[in-house]
Protein backbone atom coordinates (compact mmCIF):
# COMPACT_ATOMS: atom_id res chain seq x y z
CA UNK A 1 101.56 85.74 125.86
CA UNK A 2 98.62 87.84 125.19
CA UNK A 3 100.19 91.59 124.16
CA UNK A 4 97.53 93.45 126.04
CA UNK A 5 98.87 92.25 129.31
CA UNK A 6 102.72 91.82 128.04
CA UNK A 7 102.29 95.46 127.62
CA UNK A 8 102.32 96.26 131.15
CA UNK A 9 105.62 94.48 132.05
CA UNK A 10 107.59 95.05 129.22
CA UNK A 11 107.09 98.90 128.12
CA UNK A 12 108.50 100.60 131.64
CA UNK A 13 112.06 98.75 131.29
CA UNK A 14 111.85 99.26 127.45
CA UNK A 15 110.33 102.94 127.52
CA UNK A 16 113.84 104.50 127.25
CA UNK A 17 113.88 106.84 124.19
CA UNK A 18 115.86 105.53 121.42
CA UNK A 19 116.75 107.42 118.01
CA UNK A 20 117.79 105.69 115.22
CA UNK A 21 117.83 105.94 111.29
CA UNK A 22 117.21 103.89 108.56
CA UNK A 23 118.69 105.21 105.50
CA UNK A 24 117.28 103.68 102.32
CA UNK A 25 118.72 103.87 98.82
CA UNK A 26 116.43 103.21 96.15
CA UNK A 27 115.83 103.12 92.51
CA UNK A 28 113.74 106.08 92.81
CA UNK A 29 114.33 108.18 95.62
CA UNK A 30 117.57 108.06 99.15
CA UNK A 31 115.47 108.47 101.99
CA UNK A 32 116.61 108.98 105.38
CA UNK A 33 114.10 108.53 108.48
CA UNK A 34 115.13 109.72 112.25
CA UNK A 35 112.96 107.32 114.21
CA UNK A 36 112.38 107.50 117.98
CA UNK A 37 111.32 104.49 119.48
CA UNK A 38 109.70 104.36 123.03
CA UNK A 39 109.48 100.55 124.16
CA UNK A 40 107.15 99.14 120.96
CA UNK A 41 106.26 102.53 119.93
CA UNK A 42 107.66 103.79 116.95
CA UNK A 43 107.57 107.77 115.63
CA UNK A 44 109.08 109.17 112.79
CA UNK A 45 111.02 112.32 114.08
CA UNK A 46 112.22 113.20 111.26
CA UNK A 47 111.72 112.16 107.61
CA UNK A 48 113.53 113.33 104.49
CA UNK A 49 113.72 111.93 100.86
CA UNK A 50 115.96 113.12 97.53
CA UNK A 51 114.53 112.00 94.20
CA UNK A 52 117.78 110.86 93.14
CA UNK A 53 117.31 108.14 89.95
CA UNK A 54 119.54 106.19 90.47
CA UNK A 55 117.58 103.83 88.41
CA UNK A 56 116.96 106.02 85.87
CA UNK A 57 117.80 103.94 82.66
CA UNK A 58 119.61 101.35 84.39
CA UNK A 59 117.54 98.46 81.94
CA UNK A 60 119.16 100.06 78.94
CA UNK A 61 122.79 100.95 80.47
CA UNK A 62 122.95 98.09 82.91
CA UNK A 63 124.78 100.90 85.04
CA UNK A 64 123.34 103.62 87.79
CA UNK A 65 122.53 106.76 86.29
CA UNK A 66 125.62 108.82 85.80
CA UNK A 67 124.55 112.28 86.72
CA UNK A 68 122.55 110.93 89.81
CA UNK A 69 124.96 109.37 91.64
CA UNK A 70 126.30 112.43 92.59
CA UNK A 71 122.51 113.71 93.75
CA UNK A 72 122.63 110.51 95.88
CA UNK A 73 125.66 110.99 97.32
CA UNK A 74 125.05 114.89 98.06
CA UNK A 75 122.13 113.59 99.97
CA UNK A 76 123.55 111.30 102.05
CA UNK A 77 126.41 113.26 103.07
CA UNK A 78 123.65 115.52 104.19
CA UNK A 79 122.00 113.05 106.03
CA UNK A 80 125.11 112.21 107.84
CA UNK A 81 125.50 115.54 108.91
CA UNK A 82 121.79 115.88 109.98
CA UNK A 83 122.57 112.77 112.15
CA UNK A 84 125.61 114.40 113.60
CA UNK A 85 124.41 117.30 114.52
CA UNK A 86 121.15 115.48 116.09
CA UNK A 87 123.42 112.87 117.97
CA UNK A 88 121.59 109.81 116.31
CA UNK A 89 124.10 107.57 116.35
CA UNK A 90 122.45 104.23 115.66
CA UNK A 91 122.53 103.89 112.20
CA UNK A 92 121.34 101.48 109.83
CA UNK A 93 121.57 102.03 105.78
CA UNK A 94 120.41 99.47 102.79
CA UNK A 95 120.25 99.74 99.29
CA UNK A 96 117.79 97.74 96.79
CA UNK A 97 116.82 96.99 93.40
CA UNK A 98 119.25 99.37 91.52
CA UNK A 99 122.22 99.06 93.53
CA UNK A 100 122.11 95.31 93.73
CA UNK A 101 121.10 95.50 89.88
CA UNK A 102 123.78 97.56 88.55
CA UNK A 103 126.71 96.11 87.52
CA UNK A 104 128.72 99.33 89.21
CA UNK A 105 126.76 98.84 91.99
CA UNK A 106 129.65 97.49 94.04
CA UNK A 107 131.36 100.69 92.92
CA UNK A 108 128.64 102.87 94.50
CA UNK A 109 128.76 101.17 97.72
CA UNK A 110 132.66 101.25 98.05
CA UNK A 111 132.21 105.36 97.15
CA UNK A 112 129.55 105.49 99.83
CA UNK A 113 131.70 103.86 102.73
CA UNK A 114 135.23 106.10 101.53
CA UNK A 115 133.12 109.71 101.57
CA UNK A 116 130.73 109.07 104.75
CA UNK A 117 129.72 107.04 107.69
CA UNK A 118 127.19 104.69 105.85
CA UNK A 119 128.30 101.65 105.30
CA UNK A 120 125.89 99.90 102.43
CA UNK A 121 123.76 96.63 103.22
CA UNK A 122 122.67 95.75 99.38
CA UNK A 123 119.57 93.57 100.46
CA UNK A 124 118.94 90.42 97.88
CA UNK A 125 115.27 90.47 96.44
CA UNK A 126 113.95 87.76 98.89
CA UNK A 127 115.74 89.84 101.85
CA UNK A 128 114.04 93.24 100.85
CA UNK A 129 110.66 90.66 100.40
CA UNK A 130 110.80 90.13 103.78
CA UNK A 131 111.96 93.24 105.71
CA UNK A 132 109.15 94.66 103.63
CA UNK A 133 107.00 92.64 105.32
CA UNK A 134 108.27 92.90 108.59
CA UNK A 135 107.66 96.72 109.06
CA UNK A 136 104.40 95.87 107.59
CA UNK A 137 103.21 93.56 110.22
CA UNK A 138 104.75 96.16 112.73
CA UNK A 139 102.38 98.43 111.53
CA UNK A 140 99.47 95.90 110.92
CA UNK A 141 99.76 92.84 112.96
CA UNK A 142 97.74 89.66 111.93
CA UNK A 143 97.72 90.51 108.35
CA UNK A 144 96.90 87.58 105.92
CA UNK A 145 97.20 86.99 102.73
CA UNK A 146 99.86 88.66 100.31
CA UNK A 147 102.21 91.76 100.63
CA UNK A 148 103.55 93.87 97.87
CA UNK A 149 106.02 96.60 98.00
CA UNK A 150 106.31 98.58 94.76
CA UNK A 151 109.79 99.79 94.16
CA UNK A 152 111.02 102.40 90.87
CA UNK A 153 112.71 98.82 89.68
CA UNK A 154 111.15 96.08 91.60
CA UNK A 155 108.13 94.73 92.82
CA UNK A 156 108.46 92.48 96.09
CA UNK A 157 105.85 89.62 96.99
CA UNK A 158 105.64 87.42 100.12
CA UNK A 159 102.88 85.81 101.37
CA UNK A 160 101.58 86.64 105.22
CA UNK A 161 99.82 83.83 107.53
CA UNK A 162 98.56 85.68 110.36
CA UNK A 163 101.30 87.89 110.58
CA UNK A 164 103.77 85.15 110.12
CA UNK A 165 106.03 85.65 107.28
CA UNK A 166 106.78 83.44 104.37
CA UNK A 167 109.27 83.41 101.25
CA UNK A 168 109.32 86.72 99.59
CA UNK A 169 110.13 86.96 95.71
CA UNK A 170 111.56 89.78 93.88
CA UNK A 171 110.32 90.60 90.05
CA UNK A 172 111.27 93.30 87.79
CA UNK A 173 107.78 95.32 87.88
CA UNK A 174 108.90 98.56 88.92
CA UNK A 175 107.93 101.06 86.57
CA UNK A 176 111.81 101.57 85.49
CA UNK A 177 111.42 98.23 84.33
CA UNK A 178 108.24 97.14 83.12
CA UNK A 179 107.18 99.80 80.83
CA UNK A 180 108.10 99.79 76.92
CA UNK A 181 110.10 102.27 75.59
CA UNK A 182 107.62 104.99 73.81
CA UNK A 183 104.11 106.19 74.28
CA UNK A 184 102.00 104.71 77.26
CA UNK A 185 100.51 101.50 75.89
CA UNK A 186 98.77 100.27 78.41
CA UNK A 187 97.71 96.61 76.54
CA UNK A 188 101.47 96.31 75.84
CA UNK A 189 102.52 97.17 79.74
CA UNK A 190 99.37 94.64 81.08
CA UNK A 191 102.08 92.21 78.62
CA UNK A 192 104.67 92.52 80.63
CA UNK A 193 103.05 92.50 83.92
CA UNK A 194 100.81 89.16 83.20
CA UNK A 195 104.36 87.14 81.57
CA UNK A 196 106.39 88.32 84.93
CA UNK A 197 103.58 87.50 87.86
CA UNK A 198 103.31 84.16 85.34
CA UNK A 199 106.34 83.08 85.88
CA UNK A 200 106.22 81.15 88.99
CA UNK A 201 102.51 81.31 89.65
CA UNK A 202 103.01 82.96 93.32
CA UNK A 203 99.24 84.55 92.68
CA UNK A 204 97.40 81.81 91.35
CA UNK A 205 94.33 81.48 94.39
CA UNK A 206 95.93 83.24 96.52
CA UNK A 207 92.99 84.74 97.91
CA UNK A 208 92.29 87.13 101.01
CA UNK A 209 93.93 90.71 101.27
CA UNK A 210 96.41 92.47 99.37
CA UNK A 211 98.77 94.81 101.38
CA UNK A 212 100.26 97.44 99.26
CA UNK A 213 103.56 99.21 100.24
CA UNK A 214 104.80 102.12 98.18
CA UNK A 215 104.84 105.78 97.48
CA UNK A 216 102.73 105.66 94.03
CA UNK A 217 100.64 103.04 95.96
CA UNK A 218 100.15 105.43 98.59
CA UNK A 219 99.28 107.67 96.39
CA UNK A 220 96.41 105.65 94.33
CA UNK A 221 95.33 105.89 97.76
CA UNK A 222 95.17 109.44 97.81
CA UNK A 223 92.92 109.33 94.47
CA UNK A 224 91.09 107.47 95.69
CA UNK A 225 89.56 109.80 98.87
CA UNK A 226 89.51 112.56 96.17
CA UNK A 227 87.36 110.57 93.58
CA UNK A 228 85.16 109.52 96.79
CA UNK A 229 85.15 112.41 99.03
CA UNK A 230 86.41 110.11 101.86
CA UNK A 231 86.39 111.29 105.38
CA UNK A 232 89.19 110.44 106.73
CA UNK A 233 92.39 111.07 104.69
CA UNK A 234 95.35 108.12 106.71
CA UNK A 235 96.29 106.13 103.94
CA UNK A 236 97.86 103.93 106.35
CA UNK A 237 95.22 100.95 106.84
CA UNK A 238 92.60 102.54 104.53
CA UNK A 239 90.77 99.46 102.58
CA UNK A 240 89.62 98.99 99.15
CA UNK A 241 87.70 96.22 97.46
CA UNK A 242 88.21 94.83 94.20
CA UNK A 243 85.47 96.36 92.37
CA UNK A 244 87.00 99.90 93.91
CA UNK A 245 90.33 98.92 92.45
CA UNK A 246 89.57 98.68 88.79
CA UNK A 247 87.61 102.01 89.20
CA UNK A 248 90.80 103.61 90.07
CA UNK A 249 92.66 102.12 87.39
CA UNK A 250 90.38 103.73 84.89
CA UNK A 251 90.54 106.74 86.35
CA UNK A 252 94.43 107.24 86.48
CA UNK A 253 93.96 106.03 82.76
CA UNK A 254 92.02 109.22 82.28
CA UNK A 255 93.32 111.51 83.95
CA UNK A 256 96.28 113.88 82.55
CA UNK A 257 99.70 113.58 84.71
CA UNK A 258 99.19 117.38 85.45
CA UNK A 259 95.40 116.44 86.71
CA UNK A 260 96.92 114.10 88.61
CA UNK A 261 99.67 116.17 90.36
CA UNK A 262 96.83 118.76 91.64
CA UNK A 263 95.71 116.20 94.08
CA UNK A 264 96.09 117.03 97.50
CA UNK A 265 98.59 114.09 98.43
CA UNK A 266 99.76 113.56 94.80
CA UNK A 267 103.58 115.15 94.21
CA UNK A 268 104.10 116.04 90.89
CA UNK A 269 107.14 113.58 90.07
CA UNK A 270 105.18 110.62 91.71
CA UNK A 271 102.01 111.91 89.38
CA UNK A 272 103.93 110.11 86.05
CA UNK A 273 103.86 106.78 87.95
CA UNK A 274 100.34 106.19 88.85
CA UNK A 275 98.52 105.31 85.66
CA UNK A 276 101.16 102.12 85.69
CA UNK A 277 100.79 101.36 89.10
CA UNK A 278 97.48 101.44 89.22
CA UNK A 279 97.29 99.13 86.10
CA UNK A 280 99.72 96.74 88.20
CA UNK A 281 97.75 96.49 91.56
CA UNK A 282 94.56 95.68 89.23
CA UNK A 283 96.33 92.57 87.24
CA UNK A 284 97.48 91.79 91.39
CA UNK A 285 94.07 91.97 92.28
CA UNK A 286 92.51 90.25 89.27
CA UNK A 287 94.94 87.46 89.22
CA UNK A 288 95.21 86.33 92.45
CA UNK A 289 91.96 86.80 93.36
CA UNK A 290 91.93 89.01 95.93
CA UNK A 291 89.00 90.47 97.64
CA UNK A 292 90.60 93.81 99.26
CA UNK A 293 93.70 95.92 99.33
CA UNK A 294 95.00 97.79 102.62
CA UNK A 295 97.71 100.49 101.97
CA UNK A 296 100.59 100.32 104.23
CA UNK A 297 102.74 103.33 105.35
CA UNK A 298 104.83 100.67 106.87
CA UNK A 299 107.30 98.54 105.22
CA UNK A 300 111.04 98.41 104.59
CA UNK A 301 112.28 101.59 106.67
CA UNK A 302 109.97 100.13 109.44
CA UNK A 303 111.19 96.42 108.80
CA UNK A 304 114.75 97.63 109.44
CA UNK A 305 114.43 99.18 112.59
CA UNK A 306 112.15 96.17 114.24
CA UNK A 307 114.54 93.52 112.98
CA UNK A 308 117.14 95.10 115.58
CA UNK A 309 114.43 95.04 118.89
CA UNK A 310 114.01 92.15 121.32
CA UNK A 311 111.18 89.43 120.87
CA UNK A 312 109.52 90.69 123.86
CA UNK A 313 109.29 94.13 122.52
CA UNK A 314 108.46 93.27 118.89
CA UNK A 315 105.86 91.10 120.76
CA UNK A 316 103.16 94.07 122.77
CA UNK A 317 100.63 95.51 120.77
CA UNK A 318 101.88 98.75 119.17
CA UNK A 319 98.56 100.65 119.55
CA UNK A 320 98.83 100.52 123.23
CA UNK A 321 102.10 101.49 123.48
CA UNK A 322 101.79 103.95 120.77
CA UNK A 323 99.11 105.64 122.92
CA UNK A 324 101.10 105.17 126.12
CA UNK A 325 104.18 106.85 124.84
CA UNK A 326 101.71 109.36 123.58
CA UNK A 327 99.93 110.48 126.35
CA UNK A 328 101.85 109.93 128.93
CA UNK A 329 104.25 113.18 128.95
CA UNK A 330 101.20 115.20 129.26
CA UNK A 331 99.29 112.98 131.82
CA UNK A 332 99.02 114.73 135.10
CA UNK A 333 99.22 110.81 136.71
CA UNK A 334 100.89 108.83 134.12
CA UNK A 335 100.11 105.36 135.91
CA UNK A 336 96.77 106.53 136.17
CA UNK A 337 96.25 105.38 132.69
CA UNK A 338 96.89 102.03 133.67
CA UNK A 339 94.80 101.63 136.73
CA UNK A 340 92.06 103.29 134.54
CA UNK A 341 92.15 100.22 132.24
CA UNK A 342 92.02 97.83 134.92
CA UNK A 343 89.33 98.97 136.86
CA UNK A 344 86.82 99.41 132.99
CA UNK A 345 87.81 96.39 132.46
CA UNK A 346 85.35 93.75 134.43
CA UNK A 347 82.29 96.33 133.26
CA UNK A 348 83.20 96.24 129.77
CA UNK A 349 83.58 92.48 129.41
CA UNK A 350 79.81 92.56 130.24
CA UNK A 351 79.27 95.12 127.38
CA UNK A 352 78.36 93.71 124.07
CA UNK A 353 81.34 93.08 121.70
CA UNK A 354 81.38 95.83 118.54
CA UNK A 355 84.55 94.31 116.59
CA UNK A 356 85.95 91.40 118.40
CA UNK A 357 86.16 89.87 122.04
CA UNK A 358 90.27 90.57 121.01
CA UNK A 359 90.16 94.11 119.32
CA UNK A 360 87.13 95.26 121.83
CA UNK A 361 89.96 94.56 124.75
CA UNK A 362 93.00 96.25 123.08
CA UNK A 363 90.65 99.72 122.36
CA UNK A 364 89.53 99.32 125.83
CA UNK A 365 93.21 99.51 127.30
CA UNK A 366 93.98 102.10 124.55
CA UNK A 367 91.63 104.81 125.55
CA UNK A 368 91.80 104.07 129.56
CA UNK A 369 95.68 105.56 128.47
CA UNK A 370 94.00 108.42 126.44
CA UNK A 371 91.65 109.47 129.16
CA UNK A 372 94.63 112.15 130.24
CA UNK A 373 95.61 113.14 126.46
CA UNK A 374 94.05 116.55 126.42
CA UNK A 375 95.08 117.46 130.13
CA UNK A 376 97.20 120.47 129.04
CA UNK A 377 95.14 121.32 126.30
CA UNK A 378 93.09 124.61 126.65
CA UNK A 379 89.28 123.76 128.62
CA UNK A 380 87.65 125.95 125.59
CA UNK A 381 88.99 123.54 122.93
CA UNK A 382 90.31 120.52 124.98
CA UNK A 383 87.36 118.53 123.76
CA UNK A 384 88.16 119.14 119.77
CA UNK A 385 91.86 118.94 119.85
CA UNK A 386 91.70 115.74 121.75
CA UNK A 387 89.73 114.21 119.50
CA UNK A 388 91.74 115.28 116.35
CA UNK A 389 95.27 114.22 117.75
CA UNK A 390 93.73 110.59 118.34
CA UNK A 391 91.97 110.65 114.85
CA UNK A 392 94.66 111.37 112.88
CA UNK A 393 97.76 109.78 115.60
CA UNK A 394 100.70 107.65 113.34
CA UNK A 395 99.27 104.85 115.23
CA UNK A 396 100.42 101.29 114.09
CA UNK A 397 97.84 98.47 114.64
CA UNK A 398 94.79 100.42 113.92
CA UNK A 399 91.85 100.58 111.24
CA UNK A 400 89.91 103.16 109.97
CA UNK A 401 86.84 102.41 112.06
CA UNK A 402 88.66 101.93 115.23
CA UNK A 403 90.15 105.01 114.71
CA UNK A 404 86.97 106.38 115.17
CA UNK A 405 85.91 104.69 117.39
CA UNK A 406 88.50 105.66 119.69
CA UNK A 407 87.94 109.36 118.99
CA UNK A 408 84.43 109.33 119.64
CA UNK A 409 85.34 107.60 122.90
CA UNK A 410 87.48 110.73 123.20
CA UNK A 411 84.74 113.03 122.64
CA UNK A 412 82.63 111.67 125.70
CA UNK A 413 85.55 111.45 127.63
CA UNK A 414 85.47 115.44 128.06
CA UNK A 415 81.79 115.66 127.81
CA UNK A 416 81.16 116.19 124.13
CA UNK A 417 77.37 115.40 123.21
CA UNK A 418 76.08 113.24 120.21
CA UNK A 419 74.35 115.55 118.03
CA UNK A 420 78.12 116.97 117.30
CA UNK A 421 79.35 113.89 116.15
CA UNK A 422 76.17 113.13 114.01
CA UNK A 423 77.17 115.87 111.66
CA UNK A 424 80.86 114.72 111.13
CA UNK A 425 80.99 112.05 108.62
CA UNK A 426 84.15 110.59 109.59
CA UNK A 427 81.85 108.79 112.59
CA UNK A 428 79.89 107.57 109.82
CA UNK A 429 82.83 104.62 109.61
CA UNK A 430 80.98 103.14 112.95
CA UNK A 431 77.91 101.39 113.71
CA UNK A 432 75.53 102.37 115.68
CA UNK A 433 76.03 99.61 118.23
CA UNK A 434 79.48 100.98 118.02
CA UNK A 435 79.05 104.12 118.77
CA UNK A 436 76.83 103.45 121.45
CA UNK A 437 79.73 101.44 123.22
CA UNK A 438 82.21 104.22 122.19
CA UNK A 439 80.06 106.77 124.09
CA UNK A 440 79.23 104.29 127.23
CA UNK A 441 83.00 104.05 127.26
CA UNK A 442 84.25 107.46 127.30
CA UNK A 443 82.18 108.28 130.00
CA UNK A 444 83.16 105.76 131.88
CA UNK A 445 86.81 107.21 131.50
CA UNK A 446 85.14 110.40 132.34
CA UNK A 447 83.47 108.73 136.05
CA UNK A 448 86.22 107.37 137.19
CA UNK A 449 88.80 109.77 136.80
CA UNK A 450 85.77 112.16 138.36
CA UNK A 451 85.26 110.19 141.19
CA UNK A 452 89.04 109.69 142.05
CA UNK A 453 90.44 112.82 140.96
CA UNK A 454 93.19 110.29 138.84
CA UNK A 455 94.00 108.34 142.20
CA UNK A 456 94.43 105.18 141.65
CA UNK A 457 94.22 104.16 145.58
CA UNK A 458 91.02 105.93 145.43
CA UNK A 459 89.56 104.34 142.56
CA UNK A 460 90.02 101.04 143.74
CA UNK A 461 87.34 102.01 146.72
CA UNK A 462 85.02 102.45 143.68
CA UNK A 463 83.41 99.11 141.60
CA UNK A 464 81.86 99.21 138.33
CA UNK A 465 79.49 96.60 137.01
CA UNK A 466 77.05 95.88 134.04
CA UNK A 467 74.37 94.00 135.34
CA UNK A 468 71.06 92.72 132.71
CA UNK A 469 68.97 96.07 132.80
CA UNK A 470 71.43 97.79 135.02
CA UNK A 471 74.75 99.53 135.59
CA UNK A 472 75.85 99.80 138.99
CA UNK A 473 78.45 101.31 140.88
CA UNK A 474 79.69 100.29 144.51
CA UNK A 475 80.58 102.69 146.92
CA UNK A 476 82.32 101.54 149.63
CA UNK A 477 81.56 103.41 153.02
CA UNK A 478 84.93 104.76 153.03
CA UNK A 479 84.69 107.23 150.29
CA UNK A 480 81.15 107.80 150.28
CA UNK A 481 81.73 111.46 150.41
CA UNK A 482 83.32 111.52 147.24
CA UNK A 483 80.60 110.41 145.41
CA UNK A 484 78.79 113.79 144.15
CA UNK A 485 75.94 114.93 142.05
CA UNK A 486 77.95 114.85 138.83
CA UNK A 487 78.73 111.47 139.34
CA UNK A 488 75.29 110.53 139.70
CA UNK A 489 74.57 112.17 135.81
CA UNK A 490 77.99 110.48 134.73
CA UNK A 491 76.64 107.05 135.50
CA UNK A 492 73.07 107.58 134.12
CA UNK A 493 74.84 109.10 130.89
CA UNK A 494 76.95 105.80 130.54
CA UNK A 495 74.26 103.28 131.62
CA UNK A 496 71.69 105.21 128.79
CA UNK A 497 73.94 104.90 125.87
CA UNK A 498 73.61 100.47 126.20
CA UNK A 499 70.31 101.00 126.80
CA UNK A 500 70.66 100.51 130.93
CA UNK A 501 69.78 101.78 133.97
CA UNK A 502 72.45 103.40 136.68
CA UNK A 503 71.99 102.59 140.36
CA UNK A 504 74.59 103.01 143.53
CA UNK A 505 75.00 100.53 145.83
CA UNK A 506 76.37 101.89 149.25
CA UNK A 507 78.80 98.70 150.99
């Protein structure tokens, strides 16, 4: 079923607020993430990590780092107590490459389930593979070609078909694991990391895009928007060719860990990391031939917490909802949102298409439930913070472009002009064409709520259409009075930005 209209049945039985967390135990770090979810929409409440090393030495000792297991376990007895006291019952906890690893691992989870709540899942490489890939596909549906979540002792592949998952495979590439005792080398690391991918040739042509998951991932995406003045700093979804790739590589080469740690993004214990990953995601890149790589803030956390919700939910698109559950609380008419969408919708599918016939739908029913986001902000500054909140919403299932896209929709929506926008490079990441459909779009939102005051029994009385030269709006006899002089400048604003005429057409 198409998600755009499974949307509308699914997300007011499944809207009921949820809170659960997903408490992670890693080589590197114990995480704990308070989610709320709202139907498909997911938001992290709350989202706390301890750099624990518990990893720390584990390929020399073969055992979890002594002094650290305490850290760990003085961290999750505060999570538990966080949870408590928040009344976040639903509770899910897992524990990777280390745990699993050490050979007192079985130890640590036994000491885990006597002194708190949690009771350990130790995923299997394959299994962390794949719940990896899970919340990355929540987060980016449709992705194709390879996934890879970089772990302080592993590194997780599986290969993606369309958002359909396949076999993932663990290999010891996290930096705990794969770098030589002594000085960086980096010919002796790019050793290590060429004999291990080797091994069973999962990169060999693999081809297409290469979704990175990972803090010191995440942050190679950070150096990169400082090394390119970037406009818009969401790591989540932000795309990098190959050529792009191996400049970053020699950069974190060059660059002193302290350099590195005075990046805005960059913490100062992920700063040691980055020169090796980097080096890693250009031997992924090189050797399997990909063309791009999209950093994911989504993976195993993520891939937890959807493995639990129905088909049906898992199945609606999670911008839609995510704006939905957004704007909805502050919507004067929540269902207005809704109607909004439906009556755009036989205008715009006369418009011409900017992304795809597919995409071009979904951002249509996205902003129709934005159209009421800045309702309670103030009139002097509605028009700004609007347009911020969308550009920089955790929305899952976006890109860059669309993201602005959608806030320059927002911009028209409460009257902002073009000239503004001109000067902001972050609307630089759209076309012209784009951003003439963006601004035919948000005043479109802007008309109809106008001409219905949010009714939706009103707005019905009302038709829209997109004729060759034209744009022309009905009237029936009914509610001709409502049809005022701003209206008349709202159409002719719309109809001029595809290069049309406005007319009204009395019934």
């Amino acid at each position: 079923m198409d998600p755009v209209s499974i949307t509308h049945q699914v997300f007011a039985e499944n809207a009921v607020e949820r809170d659960i967390a997903v408490i992670d135990v890693g080589s590197n770090t114990v995480r704990m993430v308070h989610f709320r979810l709202e139907g498909r929409a997911i938001w992290p409440v709350f989202n706390e990590k301890v750099m624990a090393g518990l990893g720390r030495g584990l390929r020399q000792r073969g055992t979890l780092h002594p002094d650290n297991i305490d850290i760990a376990m003085r961290a999750l007895k505060r999570f538990e107590r966080l949870l408590d006291a928040k009344g976040v019952g639903e509770r899910y906890a897992v524990a990777t490459a280390a745990v699993r690893n050490a050979s007192d691992g079985p130890d640590f989870v036994r000491r885990v389930a006597a002194e708190t709540s949690f009771r350990l899942r130790v995923l299997s490489g394959p299994e962390e593979g794949e719940l990896s890939a899970l919340g990355l596909v929540t987060g980016i549906p449709g992705a194709h070609g390879m996934m890879g979540d970089l772990g302080g002792s592993s590194l997780e592949l599986t290969p993606l078909d369309h958002g359909a998952l396949g076999a993932g495979q663990t290999f010891a590439l996290g930096p705990q694991e794969a770098i030589p005792p002594g000085p960086w080398d980096a010919d002796a690391v790019c050793a290590v990391i060429d004999q291990r991918l080797r091994e069973d040739g999962v990169l060999l042509g693999q081809g297409g895009e290469f979704y990175a998951i990972g803090g010191a991932w995440r942050s190679l995406a950070q150096l990169a928007f400082a090394r390119s003045d970037y406009p818009l700093r969401v790591a989540h979804q932000f795309r990098i060719d190959a050529r792009g790739v191996r400049e970053l590589t020699r950069l974190a080469s060059r660059l002193s860990t302290a350099s590195l740690a005075g990046i805005p993004g960059i913490s100062s214990r992920r700063a040691p990391s980055i020169p090796y990953a980097a080096l890693l995601l250009s031997r992924i890149v090189e050797m399997g031939k990909f063309s791009h790589v999209v950093f994911s803030a989504y993976g195993l956390r993520e891939g937890v917490l959807m493995q639990g919700l129905p088909a049906a939910v898992q199945a609606i698109d999670p911008l839609i909802a995510g704006a939905e559950a957004l704007a909805r609380p502050v919507s004067p008419t929540p269902d207005f949102g809704r109607s909004l969408a439906s009556w755009i919708a036989p205008a715009m599918a006369n418009v011409d298409t900017v992304f795809t016939p597919r995409r071009d739908r979904v951002l249509q029913e996205t902003a129709a439930r934005l159209a009421d986001l800045g309702a309670r902000r103030h009139p002097d500054h509605r028009l700004e913070l609007t347009r911020d909140s969308v550009l920089y919403a955790p929305f899952a299932g976006i890109n860059h472009a669309e993201r602005a896209f959608l806030a320059a929709v927002m911009h028209y929506r409460y009257g902002g002009r073009r000239s503004a926008l001109d000067e902001l490079p972050v609307f630089h990441l759209i076309d012209e064409a784009q951003h003439d459909v963006a601004q035919m779009l948000g005043c479109t939102l802007r008309l109809g709520a106008k001409l219905s005051g949010r009714s939706a029994s009103l707005l019905d009385r009302f038709t829209l259409r997109v004729e060759p030269g034209l744009v022309c709006l009905d009237v029936d006899e009914s509610v001709r009075d409502l049809y005022v002089e701003r209206s008349v400048s709202l159409l002719g604003h719309l109809a001029g930005a595809i290069g049309r005429k406005g007319e009204v057409r009395y019934l």
